[in-house]
Protein backbone atom coordinates (compact mmCIF):
# COMPACT_ATOMS: atom_id res chain seq x y z
CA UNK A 1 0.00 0.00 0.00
CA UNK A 2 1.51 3.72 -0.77
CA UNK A 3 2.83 5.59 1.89
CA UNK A 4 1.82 9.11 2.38
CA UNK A 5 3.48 12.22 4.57
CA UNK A 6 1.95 14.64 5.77
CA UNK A 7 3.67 17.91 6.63
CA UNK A 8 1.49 20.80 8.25
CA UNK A 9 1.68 22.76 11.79
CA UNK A 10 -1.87 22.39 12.24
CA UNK A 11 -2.79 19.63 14.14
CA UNK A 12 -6.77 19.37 13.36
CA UNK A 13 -5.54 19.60 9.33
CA UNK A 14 -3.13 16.91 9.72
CA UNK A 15 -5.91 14.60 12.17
CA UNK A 16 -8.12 15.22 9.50
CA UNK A 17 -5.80 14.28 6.63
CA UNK A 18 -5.02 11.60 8.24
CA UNK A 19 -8.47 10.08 8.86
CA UNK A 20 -9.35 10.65 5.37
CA UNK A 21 -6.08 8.63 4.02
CA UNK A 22 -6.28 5.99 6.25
CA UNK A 23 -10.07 5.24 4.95
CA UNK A 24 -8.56 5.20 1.31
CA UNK A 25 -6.08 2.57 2.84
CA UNK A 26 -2.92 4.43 2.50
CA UNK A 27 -0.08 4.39 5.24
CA UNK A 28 -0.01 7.53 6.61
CA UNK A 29 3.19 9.21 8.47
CA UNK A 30 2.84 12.80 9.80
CA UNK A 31 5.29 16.24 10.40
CA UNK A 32 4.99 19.39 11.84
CA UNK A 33 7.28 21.38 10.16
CA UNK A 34 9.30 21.38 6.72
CA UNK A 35 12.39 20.60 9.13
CA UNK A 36 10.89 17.44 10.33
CA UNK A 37 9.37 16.42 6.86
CA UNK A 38 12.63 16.72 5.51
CA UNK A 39 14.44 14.13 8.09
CA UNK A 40 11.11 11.65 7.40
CA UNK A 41 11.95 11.66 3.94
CA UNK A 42 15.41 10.93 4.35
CA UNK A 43 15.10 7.97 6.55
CA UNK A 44 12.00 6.66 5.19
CA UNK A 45 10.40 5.74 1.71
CA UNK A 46 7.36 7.39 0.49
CA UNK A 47 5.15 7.61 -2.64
CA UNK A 48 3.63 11.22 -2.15
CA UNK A 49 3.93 14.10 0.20
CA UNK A 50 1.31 16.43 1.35
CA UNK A 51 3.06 19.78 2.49
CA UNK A 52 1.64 23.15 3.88
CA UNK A 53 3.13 26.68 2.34
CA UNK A 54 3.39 28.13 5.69
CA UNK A 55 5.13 27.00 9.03
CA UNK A 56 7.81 27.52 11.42
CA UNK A 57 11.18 27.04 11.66
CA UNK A 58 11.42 25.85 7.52
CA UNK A 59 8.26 26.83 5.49
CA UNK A 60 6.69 24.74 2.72
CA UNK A 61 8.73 26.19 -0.12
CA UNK A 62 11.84 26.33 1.68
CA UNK A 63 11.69 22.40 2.43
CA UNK A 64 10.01 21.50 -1.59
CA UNK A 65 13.46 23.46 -2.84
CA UNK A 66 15.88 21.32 -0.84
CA UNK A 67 13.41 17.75 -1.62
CA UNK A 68 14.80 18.25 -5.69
CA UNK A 69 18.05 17.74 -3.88
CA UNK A 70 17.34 15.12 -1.96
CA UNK A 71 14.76 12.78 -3.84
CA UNK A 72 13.54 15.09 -7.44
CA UNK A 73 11.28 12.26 -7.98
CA UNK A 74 8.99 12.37 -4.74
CA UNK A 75 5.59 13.55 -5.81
CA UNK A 76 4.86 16.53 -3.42
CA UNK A 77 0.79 18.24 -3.00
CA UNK A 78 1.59 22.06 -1.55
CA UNK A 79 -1.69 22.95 0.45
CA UNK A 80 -2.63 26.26 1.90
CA UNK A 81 -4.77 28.15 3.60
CA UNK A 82 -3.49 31.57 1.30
CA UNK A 83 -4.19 30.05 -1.78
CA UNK A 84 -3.25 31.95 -4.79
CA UNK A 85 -2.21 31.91 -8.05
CA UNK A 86 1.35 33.32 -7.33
CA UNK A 87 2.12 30.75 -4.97
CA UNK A 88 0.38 27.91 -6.76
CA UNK A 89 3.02 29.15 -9.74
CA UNK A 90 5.81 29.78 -7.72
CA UNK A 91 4.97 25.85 -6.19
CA UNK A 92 4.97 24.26 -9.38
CA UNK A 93 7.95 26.37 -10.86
CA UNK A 94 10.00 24.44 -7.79
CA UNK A 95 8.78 21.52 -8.80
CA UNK A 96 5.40 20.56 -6.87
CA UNK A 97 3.07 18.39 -8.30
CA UNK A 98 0.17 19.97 -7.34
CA UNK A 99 -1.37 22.91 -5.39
CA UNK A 100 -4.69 22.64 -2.98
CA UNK A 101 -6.40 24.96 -0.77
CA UNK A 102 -7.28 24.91 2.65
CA UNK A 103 -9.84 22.84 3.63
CA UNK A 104 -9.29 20.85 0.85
CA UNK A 105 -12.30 19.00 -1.34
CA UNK A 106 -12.36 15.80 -0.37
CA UNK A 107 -13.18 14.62 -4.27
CA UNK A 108 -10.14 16.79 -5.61
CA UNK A 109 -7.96 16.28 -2.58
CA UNK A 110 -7.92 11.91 -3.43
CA UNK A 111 -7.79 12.55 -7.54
CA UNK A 112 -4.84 14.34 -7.08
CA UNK A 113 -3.20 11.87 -4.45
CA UNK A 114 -4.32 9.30 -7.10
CA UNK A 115 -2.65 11.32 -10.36
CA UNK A 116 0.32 11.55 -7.84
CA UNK A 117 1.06 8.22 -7.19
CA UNK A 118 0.25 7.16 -10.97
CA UNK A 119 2.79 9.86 -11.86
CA UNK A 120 5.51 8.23 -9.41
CA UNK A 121 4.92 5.00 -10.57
CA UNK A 122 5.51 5.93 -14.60
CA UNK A 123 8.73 7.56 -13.12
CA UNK A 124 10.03 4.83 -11.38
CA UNK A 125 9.03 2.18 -14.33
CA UNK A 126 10.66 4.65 -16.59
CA UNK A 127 13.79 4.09 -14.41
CA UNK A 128 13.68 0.60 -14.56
CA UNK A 129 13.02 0.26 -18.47
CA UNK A 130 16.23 2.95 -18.75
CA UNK A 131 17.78 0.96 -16.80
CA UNK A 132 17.10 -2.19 -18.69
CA UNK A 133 18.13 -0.69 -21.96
CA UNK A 134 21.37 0.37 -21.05
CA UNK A 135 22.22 -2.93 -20.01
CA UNK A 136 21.70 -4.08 -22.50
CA UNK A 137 23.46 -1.59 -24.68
CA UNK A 138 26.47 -2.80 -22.67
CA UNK A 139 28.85 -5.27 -23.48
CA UNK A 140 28.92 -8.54 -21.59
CA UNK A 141 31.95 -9.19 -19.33
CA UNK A 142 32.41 -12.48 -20.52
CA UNK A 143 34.42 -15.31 -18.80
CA UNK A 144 33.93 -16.96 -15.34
CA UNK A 145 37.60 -16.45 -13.89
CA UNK A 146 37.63 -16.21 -10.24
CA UNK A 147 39.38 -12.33 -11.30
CA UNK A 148 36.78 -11.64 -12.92
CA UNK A 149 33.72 -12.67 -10.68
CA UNK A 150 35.83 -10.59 -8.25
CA UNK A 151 35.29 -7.73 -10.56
CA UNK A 152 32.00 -7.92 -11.12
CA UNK A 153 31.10 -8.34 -7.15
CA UNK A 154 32.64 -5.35 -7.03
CA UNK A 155 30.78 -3.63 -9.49
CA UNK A 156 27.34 -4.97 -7.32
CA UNK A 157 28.24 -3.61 -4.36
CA UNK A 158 29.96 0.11 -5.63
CA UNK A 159 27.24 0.54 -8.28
CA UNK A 160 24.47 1.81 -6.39
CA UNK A 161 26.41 4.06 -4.16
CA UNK A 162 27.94 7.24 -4.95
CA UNK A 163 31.41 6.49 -3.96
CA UNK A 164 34.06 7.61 -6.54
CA UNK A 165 35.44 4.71 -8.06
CA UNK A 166 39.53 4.25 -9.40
CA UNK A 167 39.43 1.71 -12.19
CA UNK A 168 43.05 0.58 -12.66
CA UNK A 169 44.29 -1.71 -15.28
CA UNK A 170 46.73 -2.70 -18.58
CA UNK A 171 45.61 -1.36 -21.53
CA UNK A 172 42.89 -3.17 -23.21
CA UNK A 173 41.69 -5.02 -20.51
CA UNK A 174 38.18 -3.42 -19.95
CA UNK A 175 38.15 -0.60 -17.56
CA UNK A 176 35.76 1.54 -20.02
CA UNK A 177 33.25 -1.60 -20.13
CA UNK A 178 33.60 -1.68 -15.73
CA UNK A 179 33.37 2.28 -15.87
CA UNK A 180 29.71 1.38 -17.89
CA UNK A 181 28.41 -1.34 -15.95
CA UNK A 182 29.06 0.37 -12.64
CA UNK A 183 27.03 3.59 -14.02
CA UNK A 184 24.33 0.91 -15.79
CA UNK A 185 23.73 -0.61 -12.22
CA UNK A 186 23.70 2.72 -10.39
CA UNK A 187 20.89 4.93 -9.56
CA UNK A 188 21.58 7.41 -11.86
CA UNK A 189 21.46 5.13 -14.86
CA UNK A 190 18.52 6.55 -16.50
CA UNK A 191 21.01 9.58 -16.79
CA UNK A 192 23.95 10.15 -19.34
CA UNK A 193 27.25 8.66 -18.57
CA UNK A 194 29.90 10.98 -20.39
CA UNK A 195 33.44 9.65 -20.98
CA UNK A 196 36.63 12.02 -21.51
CA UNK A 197 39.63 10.25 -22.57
CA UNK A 198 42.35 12.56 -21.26
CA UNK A 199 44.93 11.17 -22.88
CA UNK A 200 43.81 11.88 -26.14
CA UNK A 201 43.11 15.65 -25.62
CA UNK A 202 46.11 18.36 -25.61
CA UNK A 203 46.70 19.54 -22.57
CA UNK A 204 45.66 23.36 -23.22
CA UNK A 205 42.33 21.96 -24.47
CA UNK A 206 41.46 19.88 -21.41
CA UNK A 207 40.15 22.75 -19.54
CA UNK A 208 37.88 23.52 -21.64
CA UNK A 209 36.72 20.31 -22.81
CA UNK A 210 36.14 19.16 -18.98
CA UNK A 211 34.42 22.90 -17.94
CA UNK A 212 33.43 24.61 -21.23
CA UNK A 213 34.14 27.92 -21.71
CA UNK A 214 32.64 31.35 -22.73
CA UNK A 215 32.39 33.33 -25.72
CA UNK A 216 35.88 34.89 -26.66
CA UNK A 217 37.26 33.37 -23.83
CA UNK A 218 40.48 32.57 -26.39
CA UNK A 219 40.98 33.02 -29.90
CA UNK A 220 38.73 30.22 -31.32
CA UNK A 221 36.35 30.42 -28.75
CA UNK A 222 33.73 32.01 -30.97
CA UNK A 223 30.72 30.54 -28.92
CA UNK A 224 29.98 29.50 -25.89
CA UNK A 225 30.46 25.83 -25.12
CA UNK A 226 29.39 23.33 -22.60
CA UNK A 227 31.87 21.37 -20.84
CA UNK A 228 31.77 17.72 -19.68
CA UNK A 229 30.99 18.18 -16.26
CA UNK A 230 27.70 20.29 -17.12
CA UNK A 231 26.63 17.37 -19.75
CA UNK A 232 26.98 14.97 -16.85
CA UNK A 233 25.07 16.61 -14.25
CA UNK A 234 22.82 13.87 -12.62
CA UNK A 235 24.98 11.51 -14.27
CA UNK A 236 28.27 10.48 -14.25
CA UNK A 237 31.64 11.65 -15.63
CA UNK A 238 34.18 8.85 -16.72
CA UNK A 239 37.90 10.31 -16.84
CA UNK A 240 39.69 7.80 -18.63
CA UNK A 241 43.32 7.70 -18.52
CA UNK A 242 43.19 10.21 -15.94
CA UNK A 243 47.15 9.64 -15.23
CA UNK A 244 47.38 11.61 -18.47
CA UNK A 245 45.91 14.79 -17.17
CA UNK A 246 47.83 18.10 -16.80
CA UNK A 247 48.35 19.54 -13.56
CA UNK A 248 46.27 22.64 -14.18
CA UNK A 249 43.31 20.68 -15.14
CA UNK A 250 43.91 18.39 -11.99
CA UNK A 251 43.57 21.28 -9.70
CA UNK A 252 40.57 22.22 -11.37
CA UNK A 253 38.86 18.63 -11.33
CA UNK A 254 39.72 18.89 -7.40
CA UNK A 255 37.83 22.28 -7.05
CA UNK A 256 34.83 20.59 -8.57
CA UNK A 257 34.78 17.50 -6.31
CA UNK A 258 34.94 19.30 -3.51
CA UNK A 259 32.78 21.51 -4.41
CA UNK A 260 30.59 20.24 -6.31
CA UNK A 261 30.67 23.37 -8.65
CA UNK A 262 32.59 24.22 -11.79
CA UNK A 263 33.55 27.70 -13.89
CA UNK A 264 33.66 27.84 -17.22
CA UNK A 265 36.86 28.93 -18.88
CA UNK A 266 36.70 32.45 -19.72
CA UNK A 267 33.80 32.91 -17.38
CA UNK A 268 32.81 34.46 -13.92
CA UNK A 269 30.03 32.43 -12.03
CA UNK A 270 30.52 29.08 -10.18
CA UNK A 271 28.00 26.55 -11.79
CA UNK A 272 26.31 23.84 -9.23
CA UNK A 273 26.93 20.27 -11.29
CA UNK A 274 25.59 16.83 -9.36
CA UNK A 275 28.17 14.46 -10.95
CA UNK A 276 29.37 11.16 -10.23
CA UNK A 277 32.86 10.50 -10.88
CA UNK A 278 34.77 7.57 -12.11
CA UNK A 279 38.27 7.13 -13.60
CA UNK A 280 40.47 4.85 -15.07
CA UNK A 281 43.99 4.64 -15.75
CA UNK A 282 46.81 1.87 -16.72
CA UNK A 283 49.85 4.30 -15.09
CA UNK A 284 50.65 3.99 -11.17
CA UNK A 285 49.54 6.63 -9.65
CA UNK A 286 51.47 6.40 -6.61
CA UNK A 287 54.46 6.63 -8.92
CA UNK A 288 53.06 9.27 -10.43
CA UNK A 289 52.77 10.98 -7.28
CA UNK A 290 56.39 10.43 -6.31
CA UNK A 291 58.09 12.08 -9.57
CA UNK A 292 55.25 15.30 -9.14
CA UNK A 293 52.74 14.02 -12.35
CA UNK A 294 49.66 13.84 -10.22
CA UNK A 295 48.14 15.41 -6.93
CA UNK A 296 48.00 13.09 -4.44
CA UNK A 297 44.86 15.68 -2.85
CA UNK A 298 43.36 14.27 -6.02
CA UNK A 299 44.84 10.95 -6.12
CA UNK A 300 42.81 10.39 -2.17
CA UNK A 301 39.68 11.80 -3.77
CA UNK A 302 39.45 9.24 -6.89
CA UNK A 303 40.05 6.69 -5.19
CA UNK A 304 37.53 5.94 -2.78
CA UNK A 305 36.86 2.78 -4.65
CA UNK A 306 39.86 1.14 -6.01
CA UNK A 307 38.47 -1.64 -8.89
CA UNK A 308 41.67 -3.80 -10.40
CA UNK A 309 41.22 -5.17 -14.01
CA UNK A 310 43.03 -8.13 -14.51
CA UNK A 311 44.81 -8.76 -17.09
CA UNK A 312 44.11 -11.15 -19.96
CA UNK A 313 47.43 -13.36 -18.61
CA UNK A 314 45.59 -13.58 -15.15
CA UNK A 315 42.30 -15.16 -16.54
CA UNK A 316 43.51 -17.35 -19.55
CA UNK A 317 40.47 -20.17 -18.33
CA UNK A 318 38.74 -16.81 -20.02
CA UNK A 319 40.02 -17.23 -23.34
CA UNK A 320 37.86 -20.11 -24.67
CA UNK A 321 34.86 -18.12 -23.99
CA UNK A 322 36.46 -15.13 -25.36
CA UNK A 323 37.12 -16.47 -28.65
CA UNK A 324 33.73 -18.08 -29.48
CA UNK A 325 31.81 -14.33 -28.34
CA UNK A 326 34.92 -12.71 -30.57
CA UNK A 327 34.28 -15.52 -33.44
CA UNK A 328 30.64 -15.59 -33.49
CA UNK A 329 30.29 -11.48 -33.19
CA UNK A 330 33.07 -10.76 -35.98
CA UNK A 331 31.27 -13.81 -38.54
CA UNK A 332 27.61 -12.15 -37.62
CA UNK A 333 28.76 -8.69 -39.06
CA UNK A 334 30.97 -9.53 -41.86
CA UNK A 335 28.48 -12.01 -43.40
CA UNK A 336 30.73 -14.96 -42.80
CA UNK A 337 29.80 -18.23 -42.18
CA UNK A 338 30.46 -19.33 -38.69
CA UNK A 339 34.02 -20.53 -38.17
CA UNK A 340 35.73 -23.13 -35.45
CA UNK A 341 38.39 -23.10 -33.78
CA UNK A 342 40.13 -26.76 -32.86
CA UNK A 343 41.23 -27.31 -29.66
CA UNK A 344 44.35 -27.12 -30.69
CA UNK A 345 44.58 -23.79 -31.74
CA UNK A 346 42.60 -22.74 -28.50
CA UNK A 347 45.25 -24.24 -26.04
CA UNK A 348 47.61 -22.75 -28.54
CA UNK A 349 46.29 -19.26 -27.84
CA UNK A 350 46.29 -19.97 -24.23
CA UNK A 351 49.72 -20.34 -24.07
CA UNK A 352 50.65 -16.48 -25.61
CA UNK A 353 52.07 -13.50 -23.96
CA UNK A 354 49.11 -11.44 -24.40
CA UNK A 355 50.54 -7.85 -23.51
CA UNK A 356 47.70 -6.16 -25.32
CA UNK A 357 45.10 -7.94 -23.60
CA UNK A 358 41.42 -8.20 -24.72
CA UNK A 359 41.92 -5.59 -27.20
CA UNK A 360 44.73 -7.91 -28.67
CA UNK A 361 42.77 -11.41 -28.58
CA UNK A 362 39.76 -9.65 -30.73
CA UNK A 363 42.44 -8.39 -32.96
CA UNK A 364 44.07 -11.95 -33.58
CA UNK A 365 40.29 -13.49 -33.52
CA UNK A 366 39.66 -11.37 -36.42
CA UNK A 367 43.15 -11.75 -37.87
CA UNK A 368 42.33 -15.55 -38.26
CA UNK A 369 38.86 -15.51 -38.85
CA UNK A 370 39.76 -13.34 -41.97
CA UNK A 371 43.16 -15.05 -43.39
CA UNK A 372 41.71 -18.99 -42.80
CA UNK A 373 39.49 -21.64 -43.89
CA UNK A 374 36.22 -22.87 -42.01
CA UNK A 375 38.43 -24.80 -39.50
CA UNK A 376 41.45 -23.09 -37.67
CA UNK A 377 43.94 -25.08 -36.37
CA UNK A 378 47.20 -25.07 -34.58
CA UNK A 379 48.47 -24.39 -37.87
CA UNK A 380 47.08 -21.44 -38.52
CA UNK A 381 47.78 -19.53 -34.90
CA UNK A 382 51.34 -20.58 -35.56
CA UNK A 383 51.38 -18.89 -39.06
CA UNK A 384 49.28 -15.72 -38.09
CA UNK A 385 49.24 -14.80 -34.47
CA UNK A 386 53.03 -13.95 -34.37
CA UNK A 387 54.38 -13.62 -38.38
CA UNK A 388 57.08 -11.40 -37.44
CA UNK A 389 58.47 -14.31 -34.84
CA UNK A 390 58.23 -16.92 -37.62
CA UNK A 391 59.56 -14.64 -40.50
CA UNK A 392 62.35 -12.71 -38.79
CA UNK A 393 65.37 -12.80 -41.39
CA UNK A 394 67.97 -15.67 -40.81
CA UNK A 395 65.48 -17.25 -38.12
CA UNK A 396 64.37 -20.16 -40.83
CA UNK A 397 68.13 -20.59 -41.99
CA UNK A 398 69.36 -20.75 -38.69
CA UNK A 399 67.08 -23.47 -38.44
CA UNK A 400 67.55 -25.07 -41.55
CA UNK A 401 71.30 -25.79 -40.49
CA UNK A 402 70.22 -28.61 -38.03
CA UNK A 403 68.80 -31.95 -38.54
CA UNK A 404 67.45 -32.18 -35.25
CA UNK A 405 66.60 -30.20 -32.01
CA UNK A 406 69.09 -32.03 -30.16
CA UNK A 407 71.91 -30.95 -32.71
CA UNK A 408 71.03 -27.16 -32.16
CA UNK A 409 70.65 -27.46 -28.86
CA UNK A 410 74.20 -28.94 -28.82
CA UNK A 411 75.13 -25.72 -30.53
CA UNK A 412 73.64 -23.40 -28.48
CA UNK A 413 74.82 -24.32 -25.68
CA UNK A 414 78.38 -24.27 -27.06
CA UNK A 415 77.91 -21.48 -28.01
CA UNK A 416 76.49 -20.15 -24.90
CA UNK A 417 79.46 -21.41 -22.71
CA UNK A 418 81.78 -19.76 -25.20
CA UNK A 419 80.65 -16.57 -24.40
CA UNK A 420 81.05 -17.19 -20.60
């Protein structure tokens, strides 16, 4: 059954309220002031609010401002006993659902409770439905390592907090596809996620990339421009390669966490954002720290959540699965008939240096899928996964000079000892 609050320093309006709610067969909890309402909501979970215009100590408007902070989506009734149409504007402009005068009709007074709660409900299955799409937009972590089940409980339990998250890893490993799970799982999914990769902008650019900037704030500043921070707000920001950033633009990013408010370049009024951070980088920070790259203020704020990505070498039970998603994805949109991989060639690829990671694999996937027949075989990884190692000049007439491994190991090692 819905759950109702009542705020109002009147105690025959509230009694009365009450009685009438409770008939309907709603829950009904009750505050005297917008102070009180304000801690209710915050501890407790409720479908609609009923809330006088004015009372002591925090007046009806006063608490409906700081609710969009707190919980946006909460339907909230304003009732009064000075009904007019200023405040009934002024109450919707702030984001009320409603506005009812004192006494209210009892007809009008459960429509609107009704509309309210049908409203809420659209807003929270709109959530869910967002919420199911972008999952769905995502990627797959695919594999059942013990690493990576330790990633994704990870991801379970940071994802619905707020807690700034420090996703560390080699390159092409998957930090960008943790960055988006973490924000798909989260509470502000149904928002945008906006990713910055800070390597790849120069470093006088950052600022305003990150921030935005004004109108001839520089040369080629010939409009204004929204930065990242201001398309994230509700959201959340992903800094990749963060280790990358310039110190400038680090100091900056600091301001902002702490205060939760950003200037444009070029521009003269602080800007409130509500942004959740992640970032991601394959550098060590603490390193970083130690030869004066990165802040360590800024370091302490990141990383509030540290997430490690293991690397491809650390989950090669992974790499079966990984090659039939890779095999069956790559043949599904190049028009190729499915192709299979012997088991052979897949304890073959097990056995590589894979320094590039998941990023590399697809690469080699593709690589065979492309330059083979239906079947690949051991044959084929040896001929195509690492040409330069099989056709390095002098390598096959080095070989050719031996009629046996034992005779060149023979060699080498007199060789070897030689040298000694």
């Amino acid at each position: 059954m819905a759950r109702i609050l009542i705020v109002d320093d009147e105690d025959a309006i509230r009694r009365t309220l009450k009685d009438i709610l409770t008939y309907e067969k709603f829950t009904v909890d009750e505050a005297k002031d917008g102070m009180e309402g304000l801690a209710k909501i915050k501890s407790n979970d409720y479908d609609v609010v009923l809330m006088d215009i004015k009372m002591p100590n925090m007046d009806g408007m006063d608490a409906l401002e700081r609710l969009q902070d707190i919980q946006p989506d909460l339907p909230v009734i304003m009732i009064s006993g000075h009904a007019n149409i200023d405040n009934a504007v002024e109450a919707v402009k702030k984001g009320a659902f409603d506005f009812i005068s004192k006494p209210p009709d009892l007809n009008r007074l459960l429509i609107t409770v009704r509309n309210a709660l049908e409203q809420g409900n659209l807003v929270h299955e709109k959530k869910n439905l967002q919420r199911k799409v972008n999952n769905s937009s995502i990627q797959n972590m695919i594999g059942e390592s013990t690493a990576l089940d330790q990633v994704r409980d990870m991801i379970s339990r940071v994802a619905p907090t707020e807690a700034r998250v420090l996703i560390t890893g080699d390159n092409g490993t998957g930090k960008e596809l943790v960055a988006g799970w973490i924000h798909a799982q989260s509470e502000r999914s149904d928002k945008p996620l906006i990713a910055v990769n800070c390597a790849a902008i120069p470093s006088e650019l950052i600022e305003s990339e990150l921030f935005g900037h004004e109108k001839g704030s520089f040369t080629t500043a010939v409009k204004q421009r929204i930065g990242k921070f201001e398309q994230a707000n509700k959201g959340t920001l992903f800094l990749d390669e963060v280790g990358d950033m310039s110190l400038s633009a680090q100091a900056k990013v600091l301001r902002a966490l702490e205060e939760n408010r950003i200037m444009r370049v070029g521009g003269e009024k602080m800007i409130s954002v509500d942004v959740r951070v992640l970032a991601a980088t394959n550098k060590d920070l603490r390193e970083e720290i130690r030869q004066g790259r990165f802040r360590e203020d800024l370091f302490h704020r990141l990383q509030v959540i540290n997430i490690k990505v293991p690397s491809l070498n650390d989950r090669r039970e992974d790499i079966p699965m990984l090659v039939d998603y890779f095999t069956k994805k790559i043949c599904e949109q190049n028009g190729y008939p499915l192709k299979i991989f012997t088991e052979e060639s897949i304890a073959m690829l097990q056995k590589q240096n894979w320094t590039g990671n998941i990023r590399e694999l697809r690469n080699v996937v593709e690589r065979l899928i492309i330059l083979s027949s239906d079947k690949i075989d051991g044959t084929m990884v040896e001929k195509y996964v690492n040409p330069d190692i099989y056709n390095k000049p002098g390598l096959n007439d080095f070989m050719n000079r031996f009629s046996s491994l034992e005779e060149a190991t023979e060699y080498l090692e007199n060789a070897y000892n030689k040298q000694r």
